[in-house]
N, C-alpha and C. Protein backbone atom coordinates (compact mmCIF):
# COMPACT_ATOMS: atom_id res chain seq x y z
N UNK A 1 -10.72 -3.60 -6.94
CA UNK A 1 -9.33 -3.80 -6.60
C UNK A 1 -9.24 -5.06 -5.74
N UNK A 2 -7.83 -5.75 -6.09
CA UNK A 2 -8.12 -7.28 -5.26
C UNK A 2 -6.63 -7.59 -4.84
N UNK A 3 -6.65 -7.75 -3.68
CA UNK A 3 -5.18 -7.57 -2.84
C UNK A 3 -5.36 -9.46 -2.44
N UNK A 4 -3.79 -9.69 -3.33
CA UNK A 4 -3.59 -11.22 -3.44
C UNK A 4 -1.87 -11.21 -2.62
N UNK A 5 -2.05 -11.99 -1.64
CA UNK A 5 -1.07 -12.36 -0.56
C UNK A 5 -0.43 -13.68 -1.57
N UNK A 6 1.26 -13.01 -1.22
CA UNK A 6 1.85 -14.26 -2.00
C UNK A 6 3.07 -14.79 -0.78
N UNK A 7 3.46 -14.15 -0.31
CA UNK A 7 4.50 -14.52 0.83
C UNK A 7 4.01 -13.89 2.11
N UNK A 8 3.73 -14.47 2.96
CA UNK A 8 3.64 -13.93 4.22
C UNK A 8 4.41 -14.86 4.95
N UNK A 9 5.67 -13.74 5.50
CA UNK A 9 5.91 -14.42 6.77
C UNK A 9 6.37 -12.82 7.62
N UNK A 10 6.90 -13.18 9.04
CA UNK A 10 6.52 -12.19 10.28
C UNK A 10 7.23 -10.53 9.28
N UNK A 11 8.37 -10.96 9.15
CA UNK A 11 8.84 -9.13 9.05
C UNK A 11 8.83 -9.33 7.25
N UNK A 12 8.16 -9.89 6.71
CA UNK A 12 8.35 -9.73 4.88
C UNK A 12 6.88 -10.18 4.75
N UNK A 13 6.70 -9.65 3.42
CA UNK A 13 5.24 -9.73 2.74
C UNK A 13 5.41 -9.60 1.42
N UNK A 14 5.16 -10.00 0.23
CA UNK A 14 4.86 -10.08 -1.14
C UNK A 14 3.42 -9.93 -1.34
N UNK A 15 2.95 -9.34 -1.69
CA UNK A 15 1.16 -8.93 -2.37
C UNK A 15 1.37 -8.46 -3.39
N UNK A 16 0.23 -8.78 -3.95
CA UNK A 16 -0.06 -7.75 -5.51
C UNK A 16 -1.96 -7.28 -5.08
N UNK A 17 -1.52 -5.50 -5.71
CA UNK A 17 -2.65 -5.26 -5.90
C UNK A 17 -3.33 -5.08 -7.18
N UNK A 18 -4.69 -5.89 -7.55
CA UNK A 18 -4.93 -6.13 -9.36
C UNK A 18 -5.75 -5.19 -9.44
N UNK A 19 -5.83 -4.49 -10.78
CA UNK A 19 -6.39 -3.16 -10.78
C UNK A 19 -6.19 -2.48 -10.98
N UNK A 20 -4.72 -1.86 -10.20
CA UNK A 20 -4.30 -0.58 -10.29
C UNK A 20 -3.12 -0.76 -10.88
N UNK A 21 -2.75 0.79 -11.46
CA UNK A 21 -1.49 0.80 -12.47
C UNK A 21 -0.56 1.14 -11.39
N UNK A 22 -0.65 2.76 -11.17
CA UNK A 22 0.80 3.46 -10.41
C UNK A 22 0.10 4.28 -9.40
N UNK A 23 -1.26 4.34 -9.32
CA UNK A 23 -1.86 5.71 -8.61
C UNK A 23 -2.12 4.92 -6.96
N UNK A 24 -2.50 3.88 -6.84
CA UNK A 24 -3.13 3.70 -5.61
C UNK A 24 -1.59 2.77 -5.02
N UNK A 25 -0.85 1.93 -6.04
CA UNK A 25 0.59 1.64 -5.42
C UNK A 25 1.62 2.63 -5.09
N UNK A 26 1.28 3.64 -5.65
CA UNK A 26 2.34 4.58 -5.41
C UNK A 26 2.07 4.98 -4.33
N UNK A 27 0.99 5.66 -3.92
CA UNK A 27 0.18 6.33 -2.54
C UNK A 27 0.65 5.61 -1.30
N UNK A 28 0.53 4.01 -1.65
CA UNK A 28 0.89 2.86 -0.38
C UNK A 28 2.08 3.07 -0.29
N UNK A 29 2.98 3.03 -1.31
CA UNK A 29 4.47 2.74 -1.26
C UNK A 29 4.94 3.73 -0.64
N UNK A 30 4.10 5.21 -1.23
CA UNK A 30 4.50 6.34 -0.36
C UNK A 30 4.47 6.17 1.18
N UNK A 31 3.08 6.10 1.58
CA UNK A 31 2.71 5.83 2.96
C UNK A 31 3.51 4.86 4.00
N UNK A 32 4.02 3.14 3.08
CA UNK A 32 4.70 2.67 3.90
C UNK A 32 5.58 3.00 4.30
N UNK A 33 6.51 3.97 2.73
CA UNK A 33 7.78 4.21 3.40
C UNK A 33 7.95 5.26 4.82
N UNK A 34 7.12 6.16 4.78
CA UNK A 34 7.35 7.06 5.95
C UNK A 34 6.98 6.75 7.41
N UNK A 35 6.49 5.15 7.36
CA UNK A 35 6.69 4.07 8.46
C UNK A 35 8.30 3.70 8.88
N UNK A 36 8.45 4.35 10.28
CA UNK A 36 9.95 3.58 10.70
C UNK A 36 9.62 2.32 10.71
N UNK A 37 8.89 1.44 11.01
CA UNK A 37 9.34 0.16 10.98
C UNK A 37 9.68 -0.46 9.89
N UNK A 38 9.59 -0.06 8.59
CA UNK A 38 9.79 -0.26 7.39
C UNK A 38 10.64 -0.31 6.84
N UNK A 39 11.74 -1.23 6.54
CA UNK A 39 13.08 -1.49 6.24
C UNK A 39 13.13 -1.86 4.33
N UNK A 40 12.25 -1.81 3.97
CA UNK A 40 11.82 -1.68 1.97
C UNK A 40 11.09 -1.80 1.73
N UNK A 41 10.22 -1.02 0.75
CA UNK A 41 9.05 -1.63 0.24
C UNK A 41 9.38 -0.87 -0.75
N UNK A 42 8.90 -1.33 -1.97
CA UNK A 42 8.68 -0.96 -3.80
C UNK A 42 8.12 -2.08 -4.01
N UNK A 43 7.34 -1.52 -5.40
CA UNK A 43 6.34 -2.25 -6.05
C UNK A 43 6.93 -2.47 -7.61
N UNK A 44 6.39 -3.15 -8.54
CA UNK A 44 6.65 -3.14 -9.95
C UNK A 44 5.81 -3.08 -10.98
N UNK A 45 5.57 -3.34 -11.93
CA UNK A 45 4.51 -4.03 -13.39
C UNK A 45 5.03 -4.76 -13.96
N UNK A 46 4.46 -5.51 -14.13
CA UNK A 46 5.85 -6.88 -14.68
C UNK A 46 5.77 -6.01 -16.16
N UNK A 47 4.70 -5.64 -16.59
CA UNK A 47 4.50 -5.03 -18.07
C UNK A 47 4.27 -3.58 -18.09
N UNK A 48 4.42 -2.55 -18.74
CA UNK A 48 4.09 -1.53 -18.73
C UNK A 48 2.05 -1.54 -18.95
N UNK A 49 1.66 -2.34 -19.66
CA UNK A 49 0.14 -2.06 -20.17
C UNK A 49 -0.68 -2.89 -18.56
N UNK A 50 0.05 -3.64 -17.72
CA UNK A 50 -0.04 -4.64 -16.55
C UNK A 50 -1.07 -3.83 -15.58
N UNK A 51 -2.19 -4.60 -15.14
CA UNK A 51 -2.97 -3.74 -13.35
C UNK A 51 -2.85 -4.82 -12.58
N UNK A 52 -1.31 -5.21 -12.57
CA UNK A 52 -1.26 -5.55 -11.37
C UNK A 52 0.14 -5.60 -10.54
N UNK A 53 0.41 -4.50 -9.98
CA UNK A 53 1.36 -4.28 -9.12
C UNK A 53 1.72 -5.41 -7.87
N UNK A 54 3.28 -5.64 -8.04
CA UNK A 54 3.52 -6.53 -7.32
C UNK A 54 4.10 -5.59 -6.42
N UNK A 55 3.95 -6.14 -4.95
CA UNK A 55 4.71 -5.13 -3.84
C UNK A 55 5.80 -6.23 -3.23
N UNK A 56 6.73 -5.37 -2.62
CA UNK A 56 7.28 -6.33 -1.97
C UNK A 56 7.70 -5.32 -0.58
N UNK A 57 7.54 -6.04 0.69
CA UNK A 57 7.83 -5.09 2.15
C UNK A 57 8.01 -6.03 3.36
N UNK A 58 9.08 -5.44 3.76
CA UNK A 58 10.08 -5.89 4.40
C UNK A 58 10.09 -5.06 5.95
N UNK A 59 9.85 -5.34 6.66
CA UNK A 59 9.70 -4.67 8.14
C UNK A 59 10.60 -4.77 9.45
N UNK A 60 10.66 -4.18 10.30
CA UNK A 60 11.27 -4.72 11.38
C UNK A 60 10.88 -5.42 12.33
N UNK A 61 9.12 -5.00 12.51
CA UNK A 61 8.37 -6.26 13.12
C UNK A 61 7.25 -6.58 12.35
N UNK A 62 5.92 -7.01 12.52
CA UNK A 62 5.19 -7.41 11.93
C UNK A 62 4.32 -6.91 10.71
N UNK A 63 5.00 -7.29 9.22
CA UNK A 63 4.75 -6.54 8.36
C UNK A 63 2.97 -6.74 7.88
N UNK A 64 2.74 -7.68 8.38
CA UNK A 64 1.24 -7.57 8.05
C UNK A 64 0.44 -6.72 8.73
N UNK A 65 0.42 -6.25 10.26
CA UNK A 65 0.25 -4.82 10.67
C UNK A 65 0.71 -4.00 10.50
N UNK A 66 1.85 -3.47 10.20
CA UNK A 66 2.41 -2.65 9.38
C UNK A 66 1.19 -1.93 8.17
N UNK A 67 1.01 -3.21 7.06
CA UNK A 67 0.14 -3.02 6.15
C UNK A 67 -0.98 -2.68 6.09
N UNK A 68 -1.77 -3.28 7.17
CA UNK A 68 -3.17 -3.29 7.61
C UNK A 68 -2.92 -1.70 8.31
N UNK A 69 -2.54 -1.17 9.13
CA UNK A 69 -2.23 0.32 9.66
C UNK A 69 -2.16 1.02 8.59
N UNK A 70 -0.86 1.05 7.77
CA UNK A 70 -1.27 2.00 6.95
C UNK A 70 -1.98 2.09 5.79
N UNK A 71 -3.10 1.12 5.55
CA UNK A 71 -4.19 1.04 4.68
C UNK A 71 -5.07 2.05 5.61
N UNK A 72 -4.94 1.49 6.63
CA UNK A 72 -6.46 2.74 7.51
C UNK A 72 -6.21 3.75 7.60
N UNK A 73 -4.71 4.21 7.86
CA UNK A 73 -4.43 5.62 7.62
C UNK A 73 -4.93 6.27 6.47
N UNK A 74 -4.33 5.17 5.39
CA UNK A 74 -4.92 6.15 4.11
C UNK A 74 -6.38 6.27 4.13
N UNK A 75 -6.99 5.34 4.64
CA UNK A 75 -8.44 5.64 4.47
C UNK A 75 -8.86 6.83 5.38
N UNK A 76 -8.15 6.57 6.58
CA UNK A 76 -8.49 7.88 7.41
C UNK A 76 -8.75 9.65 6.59
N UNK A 77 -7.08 9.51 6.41
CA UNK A 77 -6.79 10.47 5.19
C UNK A 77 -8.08 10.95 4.01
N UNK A 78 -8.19 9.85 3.36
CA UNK A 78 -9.21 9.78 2.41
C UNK A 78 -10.42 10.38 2.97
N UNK A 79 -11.25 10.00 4.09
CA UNK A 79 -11.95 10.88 4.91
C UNK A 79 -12.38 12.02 5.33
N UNK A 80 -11.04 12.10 5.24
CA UNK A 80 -11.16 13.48 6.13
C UNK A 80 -10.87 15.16 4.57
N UNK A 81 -10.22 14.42 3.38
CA UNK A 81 -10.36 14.93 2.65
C UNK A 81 -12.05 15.42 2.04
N UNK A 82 -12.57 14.05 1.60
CA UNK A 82 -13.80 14.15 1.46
C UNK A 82 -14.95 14.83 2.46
N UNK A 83 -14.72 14.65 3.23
CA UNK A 83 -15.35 15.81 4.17
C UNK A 83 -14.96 17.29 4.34
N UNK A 84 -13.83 17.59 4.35
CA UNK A 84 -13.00 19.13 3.80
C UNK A 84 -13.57 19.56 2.18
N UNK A 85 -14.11 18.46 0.91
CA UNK A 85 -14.14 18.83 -0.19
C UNK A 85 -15.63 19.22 -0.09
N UNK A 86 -16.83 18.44 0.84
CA UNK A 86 -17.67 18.49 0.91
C UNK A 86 -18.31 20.14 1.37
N UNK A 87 -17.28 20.43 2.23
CA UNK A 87 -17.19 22.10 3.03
C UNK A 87 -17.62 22.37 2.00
N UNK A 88 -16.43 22.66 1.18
CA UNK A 88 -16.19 23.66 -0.05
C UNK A 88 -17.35 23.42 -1.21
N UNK A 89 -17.94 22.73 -1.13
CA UNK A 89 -18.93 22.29 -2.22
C UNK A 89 -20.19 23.91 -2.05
């Protein structure tokens, strides 16, 4: 997966992530939105057959921490699942 910065400035960001269809943009898009500082974010495919989701997010302060936060969350998340699945193994 390869996260390509196309607009950065303080409260907006444009990225695409290449790779993925709907599963790992959706998860983010989910995650950003339930960020208050987060004033829009959605993603697209320019094509239906396309892996590479364009995002677009819009913040109230600095959307590149914004982003970077809730990437670690999810990874946190991700974590702590895999260790709960590991129990059960």
């Amino acid at each position: 997966m390869k996260l390509e910065i196309i607009k950065n400035e303080k409260s907006e960001l444009e990225f695409s992530v290449e790779g993925e269809r709907h599963t790992v943009p959706n998860l983010l898009r989910e995650k950003l939105s339930q960020n208050s500082d987060v004033e829009f974010v959605a993603y697209r495919l320019n094509h239906p057959l396309d892996q590479k989701a364009m995002f677009v997010l819009k913040t109230k302060g600095s959307a590149k921490k914004v982003l970077e936060d809730t990437v670690k969350e999810i990874q946190k998340d991700i974590d702590e699942f895999k260790k709960g699945f590991e129990k059960v193994k």
